[in-house]
N, C-alpha and C. Protein backbone atom coordinates (compact mmCIF):
# COMPACT_ATOMS: atom_id res chain seq x y z
N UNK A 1 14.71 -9.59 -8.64
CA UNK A 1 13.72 -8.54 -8.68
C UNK A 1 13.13 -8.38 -7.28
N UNK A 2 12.84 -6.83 -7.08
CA UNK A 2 12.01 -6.48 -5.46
C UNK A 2 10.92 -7.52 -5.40
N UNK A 3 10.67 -7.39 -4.20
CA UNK A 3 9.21 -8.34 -3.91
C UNK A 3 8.52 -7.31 -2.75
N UNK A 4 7.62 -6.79 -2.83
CA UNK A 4 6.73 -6.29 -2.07
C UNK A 4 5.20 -7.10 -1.60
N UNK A 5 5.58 -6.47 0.06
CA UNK A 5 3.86 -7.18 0.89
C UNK A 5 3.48 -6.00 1.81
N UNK A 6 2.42 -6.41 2.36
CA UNK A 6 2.15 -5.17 3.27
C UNK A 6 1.18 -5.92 4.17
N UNK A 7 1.86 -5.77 5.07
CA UNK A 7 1.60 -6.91 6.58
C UNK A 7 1.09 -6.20 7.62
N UNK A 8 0.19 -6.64 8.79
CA UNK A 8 -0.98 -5.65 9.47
C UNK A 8 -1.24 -4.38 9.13
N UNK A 9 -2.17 -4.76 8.10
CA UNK A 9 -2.95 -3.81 7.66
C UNK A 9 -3.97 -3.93 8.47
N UNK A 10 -4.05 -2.60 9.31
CA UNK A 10 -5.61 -1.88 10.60
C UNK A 10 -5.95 -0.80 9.68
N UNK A 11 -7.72 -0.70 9.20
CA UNK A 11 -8.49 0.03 9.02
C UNK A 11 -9.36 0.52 10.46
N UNK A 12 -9.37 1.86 10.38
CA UNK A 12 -10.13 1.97 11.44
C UNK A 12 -11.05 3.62 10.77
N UNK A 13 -11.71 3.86 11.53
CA UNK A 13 -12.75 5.14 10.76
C UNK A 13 -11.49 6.20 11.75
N UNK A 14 -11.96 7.56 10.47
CA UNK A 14 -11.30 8.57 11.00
C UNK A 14 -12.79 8.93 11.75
N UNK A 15 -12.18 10.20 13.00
CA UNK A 15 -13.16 10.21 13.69
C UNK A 15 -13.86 11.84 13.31
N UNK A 16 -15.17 11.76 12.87
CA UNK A 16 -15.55 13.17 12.22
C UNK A 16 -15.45 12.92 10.89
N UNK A 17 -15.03 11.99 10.25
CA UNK A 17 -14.63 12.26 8.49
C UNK A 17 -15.62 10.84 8.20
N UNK A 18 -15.91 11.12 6.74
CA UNK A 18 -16.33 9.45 6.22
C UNK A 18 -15.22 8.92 5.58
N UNK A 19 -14.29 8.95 6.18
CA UNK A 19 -12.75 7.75 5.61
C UNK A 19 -12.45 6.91 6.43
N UNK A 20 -11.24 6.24 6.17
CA UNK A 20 -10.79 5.42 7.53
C UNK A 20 -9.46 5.98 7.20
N UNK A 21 -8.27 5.68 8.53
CA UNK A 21 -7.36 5.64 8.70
C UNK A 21 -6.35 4.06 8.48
N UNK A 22 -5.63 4.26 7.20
CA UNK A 22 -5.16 2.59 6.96
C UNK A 22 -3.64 2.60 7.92
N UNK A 23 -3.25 1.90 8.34
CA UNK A 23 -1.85 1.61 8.82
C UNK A 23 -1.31 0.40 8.19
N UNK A 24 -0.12 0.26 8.34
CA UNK A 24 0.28 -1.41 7.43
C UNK A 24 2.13 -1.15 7.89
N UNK A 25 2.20 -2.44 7.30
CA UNK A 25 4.50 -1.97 7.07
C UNK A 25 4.14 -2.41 5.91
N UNK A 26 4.86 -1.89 5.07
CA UNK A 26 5.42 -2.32 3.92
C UNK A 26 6.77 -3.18 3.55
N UNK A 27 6.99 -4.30 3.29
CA UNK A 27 7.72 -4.87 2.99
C UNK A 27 8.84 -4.81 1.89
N UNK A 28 10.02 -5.07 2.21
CA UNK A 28 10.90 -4.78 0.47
C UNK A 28 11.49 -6.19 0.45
N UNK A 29 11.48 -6.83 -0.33
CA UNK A 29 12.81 -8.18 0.05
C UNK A 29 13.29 -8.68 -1.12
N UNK A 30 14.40 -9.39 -1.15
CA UNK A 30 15.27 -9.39 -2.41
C UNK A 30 15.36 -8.24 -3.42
N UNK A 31 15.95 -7.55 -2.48
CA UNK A 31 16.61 -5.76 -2.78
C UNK A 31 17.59 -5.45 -2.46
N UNK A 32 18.90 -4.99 -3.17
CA UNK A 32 19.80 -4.16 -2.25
C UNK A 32 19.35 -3.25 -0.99
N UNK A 33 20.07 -3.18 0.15
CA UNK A 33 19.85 -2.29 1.14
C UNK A 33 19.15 -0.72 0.73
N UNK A 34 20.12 -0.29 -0.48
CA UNK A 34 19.89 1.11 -0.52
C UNK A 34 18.82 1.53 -1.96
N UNK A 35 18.26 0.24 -2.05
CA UNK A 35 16.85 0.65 -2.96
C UNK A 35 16.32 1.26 -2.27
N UNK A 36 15.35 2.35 -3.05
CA UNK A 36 14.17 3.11 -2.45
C UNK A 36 13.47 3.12 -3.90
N UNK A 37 12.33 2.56 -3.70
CA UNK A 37 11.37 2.37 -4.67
C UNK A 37 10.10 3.03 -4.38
N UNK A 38 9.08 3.19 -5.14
CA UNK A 38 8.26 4.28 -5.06
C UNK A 38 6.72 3.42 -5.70
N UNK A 39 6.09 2.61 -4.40
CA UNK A 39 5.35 1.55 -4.58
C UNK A 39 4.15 2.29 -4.86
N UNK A 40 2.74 2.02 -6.06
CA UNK A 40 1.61 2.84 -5.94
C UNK A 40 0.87 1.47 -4.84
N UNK A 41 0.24 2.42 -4.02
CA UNK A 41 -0.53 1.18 -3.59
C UNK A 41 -2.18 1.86 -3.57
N UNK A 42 -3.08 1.11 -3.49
CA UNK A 42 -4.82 1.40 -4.09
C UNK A 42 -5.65 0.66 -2.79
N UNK A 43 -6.52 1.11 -3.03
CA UNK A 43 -7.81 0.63 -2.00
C UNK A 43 -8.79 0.17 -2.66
N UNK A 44 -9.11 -1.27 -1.91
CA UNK A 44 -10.08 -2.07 -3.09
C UNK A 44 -11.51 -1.93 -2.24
N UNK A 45 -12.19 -1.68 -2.82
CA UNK A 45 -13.87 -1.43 -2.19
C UNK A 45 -14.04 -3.44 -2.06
N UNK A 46 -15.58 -3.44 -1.32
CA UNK A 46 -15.84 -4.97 -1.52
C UNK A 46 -16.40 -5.30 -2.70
N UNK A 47 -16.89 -4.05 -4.31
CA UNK A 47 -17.16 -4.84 -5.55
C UNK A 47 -15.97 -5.01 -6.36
N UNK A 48 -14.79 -4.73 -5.35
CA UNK A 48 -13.34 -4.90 -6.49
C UNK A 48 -13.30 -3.22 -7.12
N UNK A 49 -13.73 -2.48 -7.20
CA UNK A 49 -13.05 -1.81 -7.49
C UNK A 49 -12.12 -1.08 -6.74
N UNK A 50 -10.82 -0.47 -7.63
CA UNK A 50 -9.61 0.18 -6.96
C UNK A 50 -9.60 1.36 -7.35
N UNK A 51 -8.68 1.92 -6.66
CA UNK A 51 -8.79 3.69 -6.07
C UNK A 51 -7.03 3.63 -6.05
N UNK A 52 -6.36 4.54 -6.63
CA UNK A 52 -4.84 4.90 -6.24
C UNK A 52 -4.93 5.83 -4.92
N UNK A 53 -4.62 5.24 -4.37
CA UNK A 53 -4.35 6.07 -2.88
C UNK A 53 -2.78 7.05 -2.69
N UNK A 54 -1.80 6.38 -2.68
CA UNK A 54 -0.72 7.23 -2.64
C UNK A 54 0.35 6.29 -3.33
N UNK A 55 1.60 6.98 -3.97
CA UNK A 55 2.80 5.92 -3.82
C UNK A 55 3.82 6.27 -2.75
N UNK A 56 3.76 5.26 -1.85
CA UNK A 56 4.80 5.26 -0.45
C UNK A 56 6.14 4.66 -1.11
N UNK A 57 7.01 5.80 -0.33
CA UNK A 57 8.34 5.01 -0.96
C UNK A 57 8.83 3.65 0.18
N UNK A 58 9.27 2.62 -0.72
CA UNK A 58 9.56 1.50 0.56
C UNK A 58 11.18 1.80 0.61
N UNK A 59 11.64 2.07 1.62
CA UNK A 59 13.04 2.74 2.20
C UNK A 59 13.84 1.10 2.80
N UNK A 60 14.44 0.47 2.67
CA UNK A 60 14.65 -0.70 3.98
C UNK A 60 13.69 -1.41 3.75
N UNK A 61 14.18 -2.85 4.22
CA UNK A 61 13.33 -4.14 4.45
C UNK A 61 11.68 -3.84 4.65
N UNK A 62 11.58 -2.80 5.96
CA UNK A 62 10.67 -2.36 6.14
C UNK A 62 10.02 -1.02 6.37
N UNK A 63 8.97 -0.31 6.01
CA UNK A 63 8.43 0.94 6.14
C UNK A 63 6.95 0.87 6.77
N UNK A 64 6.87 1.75 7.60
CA UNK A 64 5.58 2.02 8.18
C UNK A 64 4.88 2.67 7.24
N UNK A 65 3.73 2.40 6.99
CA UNK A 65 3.01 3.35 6.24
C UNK A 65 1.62 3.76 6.83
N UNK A 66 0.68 5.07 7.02
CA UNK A 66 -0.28 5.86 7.46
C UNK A 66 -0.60 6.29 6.15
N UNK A 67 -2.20 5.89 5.48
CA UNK A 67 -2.25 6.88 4.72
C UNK A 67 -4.32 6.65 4.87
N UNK A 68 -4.56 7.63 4.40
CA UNK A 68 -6.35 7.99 4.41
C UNK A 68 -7.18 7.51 3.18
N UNK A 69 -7.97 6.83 3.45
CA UNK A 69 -8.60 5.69 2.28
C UNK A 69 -10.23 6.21 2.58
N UNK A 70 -10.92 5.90 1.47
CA UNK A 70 -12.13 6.04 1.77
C UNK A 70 -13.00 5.14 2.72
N UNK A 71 -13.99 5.63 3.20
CA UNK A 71 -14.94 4.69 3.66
C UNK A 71 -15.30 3.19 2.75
N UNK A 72 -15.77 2.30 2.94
CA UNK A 72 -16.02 1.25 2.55
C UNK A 72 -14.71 0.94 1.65
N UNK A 73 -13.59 1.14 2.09
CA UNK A 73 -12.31 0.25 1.28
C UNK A 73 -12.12 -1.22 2.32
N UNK A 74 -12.44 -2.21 1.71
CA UNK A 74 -11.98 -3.32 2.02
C UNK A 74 -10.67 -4.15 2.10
N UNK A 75 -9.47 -3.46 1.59
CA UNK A 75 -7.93 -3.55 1.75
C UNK A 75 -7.32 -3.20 0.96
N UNK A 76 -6.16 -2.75 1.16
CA UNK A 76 -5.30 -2.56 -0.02
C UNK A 76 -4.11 -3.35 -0.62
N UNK A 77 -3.88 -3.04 -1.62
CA UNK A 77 -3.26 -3.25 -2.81
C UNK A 77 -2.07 -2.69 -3.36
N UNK A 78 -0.96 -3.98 -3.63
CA UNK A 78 0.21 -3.31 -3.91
C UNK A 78 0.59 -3.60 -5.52
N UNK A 79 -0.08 -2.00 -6.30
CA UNK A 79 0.49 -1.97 -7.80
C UNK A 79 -0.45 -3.29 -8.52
N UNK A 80 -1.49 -3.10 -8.47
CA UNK A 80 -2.16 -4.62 -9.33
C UNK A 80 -2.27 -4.16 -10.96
N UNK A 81 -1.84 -3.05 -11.16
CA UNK A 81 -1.65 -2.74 -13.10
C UNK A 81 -0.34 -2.87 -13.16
N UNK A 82 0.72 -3.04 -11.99
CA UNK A 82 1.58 -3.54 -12.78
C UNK A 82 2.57 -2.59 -13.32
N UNK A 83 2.75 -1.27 -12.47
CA UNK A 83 3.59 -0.23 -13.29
C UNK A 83 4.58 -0.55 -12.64
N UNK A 84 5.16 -1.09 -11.87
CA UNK A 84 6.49 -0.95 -10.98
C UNK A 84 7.02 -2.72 -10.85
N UNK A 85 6.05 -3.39 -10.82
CA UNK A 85 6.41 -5.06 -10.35
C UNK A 85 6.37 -5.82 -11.69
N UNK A 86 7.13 -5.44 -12.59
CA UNK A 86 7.16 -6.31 -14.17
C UNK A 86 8.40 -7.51 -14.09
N UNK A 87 8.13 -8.50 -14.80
CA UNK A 87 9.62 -8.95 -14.92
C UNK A 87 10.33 -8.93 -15.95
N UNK A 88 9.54 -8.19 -16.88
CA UNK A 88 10.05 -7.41 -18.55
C UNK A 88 11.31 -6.66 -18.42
């Protein structure tokens, strides 16, 4: 089964907006080469709650990902309900 991570993750504020700008790679490993999977990933505030932000497809070992999160998100999150990473 895939295994997904998402490694330097930089929050930084967009400039003019109340969001930030997230950057990260996304990880794929123990995958065939030519999976392309379609990861949801979320933004966790600091009381825990989560926000679906986008699903990035992970293409290859590795993918860059850019995507726009709200202000006060404290990191994100790959799929924590569990729709894509089952071992059912």
């Amino acid at each position: 089964m895939p295994k997904f991570a998402l490694e330097n993750v930089k929050l930084t504020p967009t400039p003019g907006k109340a969001t930030l700008t997230a950057r990260a790679t996304l990880h794929q490993k123990d995958a065939p080469e030519v999976l392309v999977t379609s990861v949801p990933i979320y933004a966790s505030s600091a009381d825990g709650k989560l926000l679906l932000i986008d699903r990035v497809f992970a293409d290859g070992p590795e993918t860059a990902i850019k995507l726009t999160v709200p202000a006060g998100t404290k990191k994100l999150v790959i799929d924590p309900l569990q729709t894509v990473l089952t071992g059912n």
